[in-house]
N, C-alpha and C. Protein backbone atom coordinates (compact mmCIF):
# COMPACT_ATOMS: atom_id res chain seq x y z
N UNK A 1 6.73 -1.69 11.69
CA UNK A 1 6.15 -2.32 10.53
C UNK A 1 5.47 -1.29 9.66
N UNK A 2 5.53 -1.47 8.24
CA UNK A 2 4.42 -0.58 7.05
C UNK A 2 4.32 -1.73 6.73
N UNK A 3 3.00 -1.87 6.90
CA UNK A 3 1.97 -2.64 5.85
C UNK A 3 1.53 -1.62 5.02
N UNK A 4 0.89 -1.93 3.60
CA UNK A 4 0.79 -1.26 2.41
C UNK A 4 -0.58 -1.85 1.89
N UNK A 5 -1.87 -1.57 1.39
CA UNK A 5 -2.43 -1.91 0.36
C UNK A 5 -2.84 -1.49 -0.32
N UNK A 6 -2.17 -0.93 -1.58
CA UNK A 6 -2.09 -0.02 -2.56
C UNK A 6 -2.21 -0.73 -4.15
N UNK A 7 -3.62 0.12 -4.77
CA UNK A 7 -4.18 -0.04 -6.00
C UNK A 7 -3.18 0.08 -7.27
N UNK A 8 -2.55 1.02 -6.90
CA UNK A 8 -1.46 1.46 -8.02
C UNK A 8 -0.55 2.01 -7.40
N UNK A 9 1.01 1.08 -7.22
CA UNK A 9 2.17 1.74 -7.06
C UNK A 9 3.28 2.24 -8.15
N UNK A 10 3.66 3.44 -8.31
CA UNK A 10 4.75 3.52 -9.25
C UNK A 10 4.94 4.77 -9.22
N UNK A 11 5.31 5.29 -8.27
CA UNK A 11 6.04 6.47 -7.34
C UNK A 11 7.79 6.22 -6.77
N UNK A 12 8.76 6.46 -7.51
CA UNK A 12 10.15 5.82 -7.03
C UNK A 12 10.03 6.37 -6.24
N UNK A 13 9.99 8.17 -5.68
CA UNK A 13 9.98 8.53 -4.25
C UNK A 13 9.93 7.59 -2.99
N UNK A 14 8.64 7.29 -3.30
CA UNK A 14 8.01 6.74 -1.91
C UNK A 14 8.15 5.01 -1.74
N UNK A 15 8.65 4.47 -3.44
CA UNK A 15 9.25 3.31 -3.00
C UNK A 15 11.05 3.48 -2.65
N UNK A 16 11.98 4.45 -2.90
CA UNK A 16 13.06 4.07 -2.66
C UNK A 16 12.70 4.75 -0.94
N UNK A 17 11.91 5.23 -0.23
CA UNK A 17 12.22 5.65 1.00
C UNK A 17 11.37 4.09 1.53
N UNK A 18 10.85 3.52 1.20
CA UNK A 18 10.45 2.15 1.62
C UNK A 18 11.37 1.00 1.20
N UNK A 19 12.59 1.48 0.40
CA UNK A 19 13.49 0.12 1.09
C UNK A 19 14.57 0.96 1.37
N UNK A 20 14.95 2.00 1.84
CA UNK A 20 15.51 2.52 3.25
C UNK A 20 14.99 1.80 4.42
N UNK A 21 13.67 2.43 4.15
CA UNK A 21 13.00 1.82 5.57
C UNK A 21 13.26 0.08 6.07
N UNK A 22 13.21 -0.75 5.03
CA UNK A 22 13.50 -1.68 5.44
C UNK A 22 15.05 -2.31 5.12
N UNK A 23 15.79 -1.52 4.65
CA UNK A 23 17.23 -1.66 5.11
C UNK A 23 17.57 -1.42 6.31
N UNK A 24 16.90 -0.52 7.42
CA UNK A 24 16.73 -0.39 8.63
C UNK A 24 15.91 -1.16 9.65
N UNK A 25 15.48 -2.54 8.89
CA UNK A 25 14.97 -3.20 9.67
C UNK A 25 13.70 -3.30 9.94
N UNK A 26 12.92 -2.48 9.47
CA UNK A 26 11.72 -2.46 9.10
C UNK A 26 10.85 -3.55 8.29
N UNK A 27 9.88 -3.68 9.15
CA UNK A 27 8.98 -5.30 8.49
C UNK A 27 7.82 -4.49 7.20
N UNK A 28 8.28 -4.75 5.96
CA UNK A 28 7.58 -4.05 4.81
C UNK A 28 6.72 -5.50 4.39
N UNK A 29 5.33 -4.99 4.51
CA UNK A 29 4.75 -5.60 3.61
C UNK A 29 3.51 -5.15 2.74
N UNK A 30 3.37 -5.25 1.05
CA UNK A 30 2.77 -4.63 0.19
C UNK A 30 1.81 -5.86 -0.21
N UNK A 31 0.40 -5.13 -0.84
CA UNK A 31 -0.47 -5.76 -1.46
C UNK A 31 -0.81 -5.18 -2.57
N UNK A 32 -0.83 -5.18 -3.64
CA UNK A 32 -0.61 -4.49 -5.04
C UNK A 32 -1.86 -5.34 -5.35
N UNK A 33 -2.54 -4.39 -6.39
CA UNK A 33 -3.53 -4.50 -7.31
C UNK A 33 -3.04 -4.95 -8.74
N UNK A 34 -3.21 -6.62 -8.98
CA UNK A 34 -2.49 -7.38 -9.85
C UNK A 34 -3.29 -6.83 -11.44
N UNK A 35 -2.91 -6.29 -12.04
CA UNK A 35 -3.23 -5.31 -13.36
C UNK A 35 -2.51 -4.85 -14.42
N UNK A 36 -2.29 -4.42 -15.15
CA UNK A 36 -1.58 -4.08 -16.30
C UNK A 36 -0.30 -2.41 -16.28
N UNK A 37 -1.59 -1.89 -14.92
CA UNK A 37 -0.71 -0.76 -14.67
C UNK A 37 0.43 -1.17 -13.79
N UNK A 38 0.45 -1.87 -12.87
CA UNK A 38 1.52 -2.12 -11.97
C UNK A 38 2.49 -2.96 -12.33
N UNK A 39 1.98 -3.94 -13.72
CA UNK A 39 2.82 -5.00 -14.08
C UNK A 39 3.57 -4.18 -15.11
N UNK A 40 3.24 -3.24 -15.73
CA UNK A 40 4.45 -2.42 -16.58
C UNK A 40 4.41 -1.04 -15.91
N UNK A 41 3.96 -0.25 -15.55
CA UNK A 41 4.77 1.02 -15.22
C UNK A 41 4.99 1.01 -13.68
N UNK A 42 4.69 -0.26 -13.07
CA UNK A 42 4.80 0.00 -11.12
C UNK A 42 6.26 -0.90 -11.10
N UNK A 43 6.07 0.01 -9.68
CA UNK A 43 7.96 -0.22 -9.24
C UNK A 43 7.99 -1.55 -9.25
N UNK A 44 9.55 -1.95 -9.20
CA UNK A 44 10.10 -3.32 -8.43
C UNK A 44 9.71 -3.78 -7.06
N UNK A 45 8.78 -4.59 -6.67
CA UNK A 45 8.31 -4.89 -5.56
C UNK A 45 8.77 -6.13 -4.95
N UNK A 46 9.86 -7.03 -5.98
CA UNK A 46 10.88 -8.00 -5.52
C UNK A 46 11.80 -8.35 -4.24
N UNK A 47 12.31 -6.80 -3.74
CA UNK A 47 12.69 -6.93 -2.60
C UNK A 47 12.14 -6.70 -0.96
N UNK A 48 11.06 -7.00 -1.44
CA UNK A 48 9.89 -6.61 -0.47
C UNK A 48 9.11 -8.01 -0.41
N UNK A 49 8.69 -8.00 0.79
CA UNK A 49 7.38 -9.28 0.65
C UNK A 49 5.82 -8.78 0.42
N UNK A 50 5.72 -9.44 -0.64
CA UNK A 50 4.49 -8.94 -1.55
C UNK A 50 3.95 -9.57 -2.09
N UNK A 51 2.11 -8.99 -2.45
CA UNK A 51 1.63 -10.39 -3.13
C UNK A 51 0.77 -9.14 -4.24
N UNK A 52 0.25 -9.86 -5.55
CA UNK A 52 -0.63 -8.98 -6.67
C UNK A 52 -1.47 -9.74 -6.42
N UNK A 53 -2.64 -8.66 -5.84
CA UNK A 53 -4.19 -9.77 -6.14
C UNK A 53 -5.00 -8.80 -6.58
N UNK A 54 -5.83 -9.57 -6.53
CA UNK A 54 -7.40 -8.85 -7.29
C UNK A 54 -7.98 -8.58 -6.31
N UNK A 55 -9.05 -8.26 -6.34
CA UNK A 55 -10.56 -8.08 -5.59
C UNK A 55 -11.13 -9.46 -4.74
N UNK A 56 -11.30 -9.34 -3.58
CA UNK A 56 -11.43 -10.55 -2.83
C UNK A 56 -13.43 -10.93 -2.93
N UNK A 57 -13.79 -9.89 -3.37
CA UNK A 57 -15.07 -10.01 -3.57
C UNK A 57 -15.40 -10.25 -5.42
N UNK A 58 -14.85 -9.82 -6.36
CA UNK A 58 -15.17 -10.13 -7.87
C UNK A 58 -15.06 -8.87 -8.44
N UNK A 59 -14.33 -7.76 -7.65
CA UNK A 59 -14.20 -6.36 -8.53
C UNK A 59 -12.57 -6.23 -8.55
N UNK A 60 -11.92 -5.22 -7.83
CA UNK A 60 -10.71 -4.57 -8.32
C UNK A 60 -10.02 -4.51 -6.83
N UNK A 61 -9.23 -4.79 -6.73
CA UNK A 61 -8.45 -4.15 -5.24
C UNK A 61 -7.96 -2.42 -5.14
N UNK A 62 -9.01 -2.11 -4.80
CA UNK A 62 -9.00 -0.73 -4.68
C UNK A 62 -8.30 0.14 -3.73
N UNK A 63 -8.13 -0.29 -2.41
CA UNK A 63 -7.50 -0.20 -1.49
C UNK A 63 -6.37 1.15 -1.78
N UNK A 64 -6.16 1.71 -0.86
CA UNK A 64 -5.36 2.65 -0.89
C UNK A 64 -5.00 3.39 0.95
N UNK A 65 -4.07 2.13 1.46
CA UNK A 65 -3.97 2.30 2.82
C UNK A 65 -2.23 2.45 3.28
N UNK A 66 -1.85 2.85 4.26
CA UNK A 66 -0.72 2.33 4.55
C UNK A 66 -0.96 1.99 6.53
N UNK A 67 -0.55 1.00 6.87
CA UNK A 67 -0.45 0.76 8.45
C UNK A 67 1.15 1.23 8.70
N UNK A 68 1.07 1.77 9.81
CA UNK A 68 2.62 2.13 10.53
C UNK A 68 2.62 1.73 12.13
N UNK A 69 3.54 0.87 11.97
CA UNK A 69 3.82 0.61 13.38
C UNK A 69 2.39 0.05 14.72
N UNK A 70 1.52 -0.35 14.05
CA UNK A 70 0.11 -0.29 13.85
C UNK A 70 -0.23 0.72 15.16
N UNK A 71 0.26 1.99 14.79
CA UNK A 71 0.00 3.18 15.45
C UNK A 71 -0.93 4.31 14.67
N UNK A 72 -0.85 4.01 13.52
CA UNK A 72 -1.23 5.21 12.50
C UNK A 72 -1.82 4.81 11.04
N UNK A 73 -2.63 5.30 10.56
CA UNK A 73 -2.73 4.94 9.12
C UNK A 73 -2.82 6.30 8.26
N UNK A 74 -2.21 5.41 6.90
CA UNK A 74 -2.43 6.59 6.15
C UNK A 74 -3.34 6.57 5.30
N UNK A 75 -4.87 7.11 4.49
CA UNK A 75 -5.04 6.51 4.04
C UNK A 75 -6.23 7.71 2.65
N UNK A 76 -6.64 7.34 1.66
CA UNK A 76 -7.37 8.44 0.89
C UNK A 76 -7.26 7.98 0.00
N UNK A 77 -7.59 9.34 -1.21
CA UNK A 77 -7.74 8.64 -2.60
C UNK A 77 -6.74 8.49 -3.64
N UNK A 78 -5.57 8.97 -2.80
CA UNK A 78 -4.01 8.99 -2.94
C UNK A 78 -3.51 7.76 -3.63
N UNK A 79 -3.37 6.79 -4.54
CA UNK A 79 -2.37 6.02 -5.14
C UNK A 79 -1.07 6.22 -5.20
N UNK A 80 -0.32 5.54 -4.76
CA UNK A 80 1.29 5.55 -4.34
C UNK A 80 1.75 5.51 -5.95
N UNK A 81 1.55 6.69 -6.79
CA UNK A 81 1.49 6.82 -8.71
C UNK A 81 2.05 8.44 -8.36
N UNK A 82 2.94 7.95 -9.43
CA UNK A 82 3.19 9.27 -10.42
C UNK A 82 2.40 10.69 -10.35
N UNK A 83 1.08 10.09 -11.20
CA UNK A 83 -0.31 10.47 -11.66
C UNK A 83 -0.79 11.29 -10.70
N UNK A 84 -0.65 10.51 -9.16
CA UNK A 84 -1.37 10.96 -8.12
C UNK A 84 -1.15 12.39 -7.35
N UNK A 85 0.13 12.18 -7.88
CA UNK A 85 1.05 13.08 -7.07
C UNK A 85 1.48 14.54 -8.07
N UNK A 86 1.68 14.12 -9.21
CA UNK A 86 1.89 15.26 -10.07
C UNK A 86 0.70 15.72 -10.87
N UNK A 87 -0.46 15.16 -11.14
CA UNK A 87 -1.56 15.39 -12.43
C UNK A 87 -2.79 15.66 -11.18
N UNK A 88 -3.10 14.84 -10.45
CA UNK A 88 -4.94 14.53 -10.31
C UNK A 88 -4.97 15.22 -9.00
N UNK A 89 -6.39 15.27 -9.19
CA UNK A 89 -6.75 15.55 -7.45
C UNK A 89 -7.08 14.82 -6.55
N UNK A 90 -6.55 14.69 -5.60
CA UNK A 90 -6.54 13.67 -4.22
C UNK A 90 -6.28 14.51 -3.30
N UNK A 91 -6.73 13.05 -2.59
CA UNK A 91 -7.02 13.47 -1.05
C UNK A 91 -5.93 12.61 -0.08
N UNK A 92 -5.80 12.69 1.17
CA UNK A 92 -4.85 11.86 1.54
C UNK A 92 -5.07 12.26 3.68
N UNK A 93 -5.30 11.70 4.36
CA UNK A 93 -5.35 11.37 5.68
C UNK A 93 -4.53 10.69 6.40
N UNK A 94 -4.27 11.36 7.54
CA UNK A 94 -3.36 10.42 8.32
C UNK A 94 -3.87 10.35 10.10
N UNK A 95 -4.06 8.97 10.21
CA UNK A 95 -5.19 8.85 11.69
C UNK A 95 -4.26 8.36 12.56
N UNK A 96 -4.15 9.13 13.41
CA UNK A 96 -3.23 8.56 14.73
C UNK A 96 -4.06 8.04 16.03
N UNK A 97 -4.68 6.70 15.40
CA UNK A 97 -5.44 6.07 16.61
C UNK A 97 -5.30 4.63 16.54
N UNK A 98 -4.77 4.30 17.75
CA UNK A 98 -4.80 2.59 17.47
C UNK A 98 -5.58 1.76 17.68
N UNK A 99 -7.29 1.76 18.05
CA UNK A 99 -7.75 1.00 17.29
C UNK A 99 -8.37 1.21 15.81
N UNK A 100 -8.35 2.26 15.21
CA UNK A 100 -8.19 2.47 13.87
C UNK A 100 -7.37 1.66 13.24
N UNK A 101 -5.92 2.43 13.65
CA UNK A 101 -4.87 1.19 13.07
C UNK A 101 -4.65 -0.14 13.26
N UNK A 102 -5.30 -0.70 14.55
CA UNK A 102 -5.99 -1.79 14.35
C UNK A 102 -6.65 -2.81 13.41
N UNK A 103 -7.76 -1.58 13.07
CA UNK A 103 -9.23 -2.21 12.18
C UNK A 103 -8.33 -2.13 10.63
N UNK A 104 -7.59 -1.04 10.44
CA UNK A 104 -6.78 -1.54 9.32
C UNK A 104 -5.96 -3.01 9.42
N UNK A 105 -4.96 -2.85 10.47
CA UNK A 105 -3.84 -4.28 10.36
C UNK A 105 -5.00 -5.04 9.93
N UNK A 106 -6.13 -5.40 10.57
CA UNK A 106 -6.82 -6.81 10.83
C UNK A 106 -7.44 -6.49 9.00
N UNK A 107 -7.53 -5.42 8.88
CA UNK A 107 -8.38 -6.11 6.76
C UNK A 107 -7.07 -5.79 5.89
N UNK A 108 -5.61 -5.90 6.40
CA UNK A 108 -4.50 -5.96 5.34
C UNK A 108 -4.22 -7.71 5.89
N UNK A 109 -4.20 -8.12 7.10
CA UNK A 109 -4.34 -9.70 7.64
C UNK A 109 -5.34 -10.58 6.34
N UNK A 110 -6.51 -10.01 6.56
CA UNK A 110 -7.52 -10.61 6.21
C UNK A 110 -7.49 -10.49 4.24
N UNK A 111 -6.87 -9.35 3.37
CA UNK A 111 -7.11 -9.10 2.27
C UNK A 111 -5.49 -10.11 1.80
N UNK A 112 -4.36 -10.41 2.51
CA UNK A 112 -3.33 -10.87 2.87
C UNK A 112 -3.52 -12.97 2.91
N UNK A 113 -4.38 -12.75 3.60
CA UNK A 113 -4.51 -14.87 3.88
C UNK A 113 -5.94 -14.90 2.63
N UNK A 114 -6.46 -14.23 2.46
CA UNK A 114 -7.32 -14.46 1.23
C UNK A 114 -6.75 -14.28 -0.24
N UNK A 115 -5.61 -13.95 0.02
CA UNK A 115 -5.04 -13.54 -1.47
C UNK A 115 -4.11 -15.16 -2.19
């Protein structure tokens, strides 16, 4: 499984290797930050199961995580963007501990049935 909860997607890279991934069978699921940037310059998220929300508290869905296999997370100030990757400075982590990846699955569950 990749679970996803990402502020701003619109990186074709890293979305066409995420529907590889789930042309292989892979359980993809994304939470997008419902906004103006993702609704015109972020990828096609149609063939994926996905939801656009906001802020579950009254701000912004800021989030910037990925779960794998709930073995690993990836996670920083990295936006799955263009921007992120070619212009700005970021940061980006990858934790290979499962109850880490845990405490993630359970607030992409929880940011997921609240949306």
């Amino acid at each position: 499984m990749i679970w996803v909860a990402m502020a701003w997607f619109t990186n074709d890279a890293i979305y066409q290797k995420l529907l590889e991934k789930q042309n292989e069978g892979v359980d993809i699921k994304l939470l997008i930050f419902r906004d103006g940037v993702n609704q015109t310059h972020g990828v096609d998220l149609t063939p994926f199961d996905h939801k656009r929300i906001r802020g579950t508290r009254g701000g912004i869905m800021h989030n910037k995580f990925c779960v794998i296999d709930n073995q690993f997370v990836i996670t920083g100030s990295f936006n799955w963007s263009t921007n992120a990757e070619t212009r700005n400075d970021e940061n980006v982590i990858e934790l290979r501990d499962i109850s880490r990846a845990t405490e993630y699955s359970l607030e992409f569950k929880r940011l997921w049935n609240e949306s």
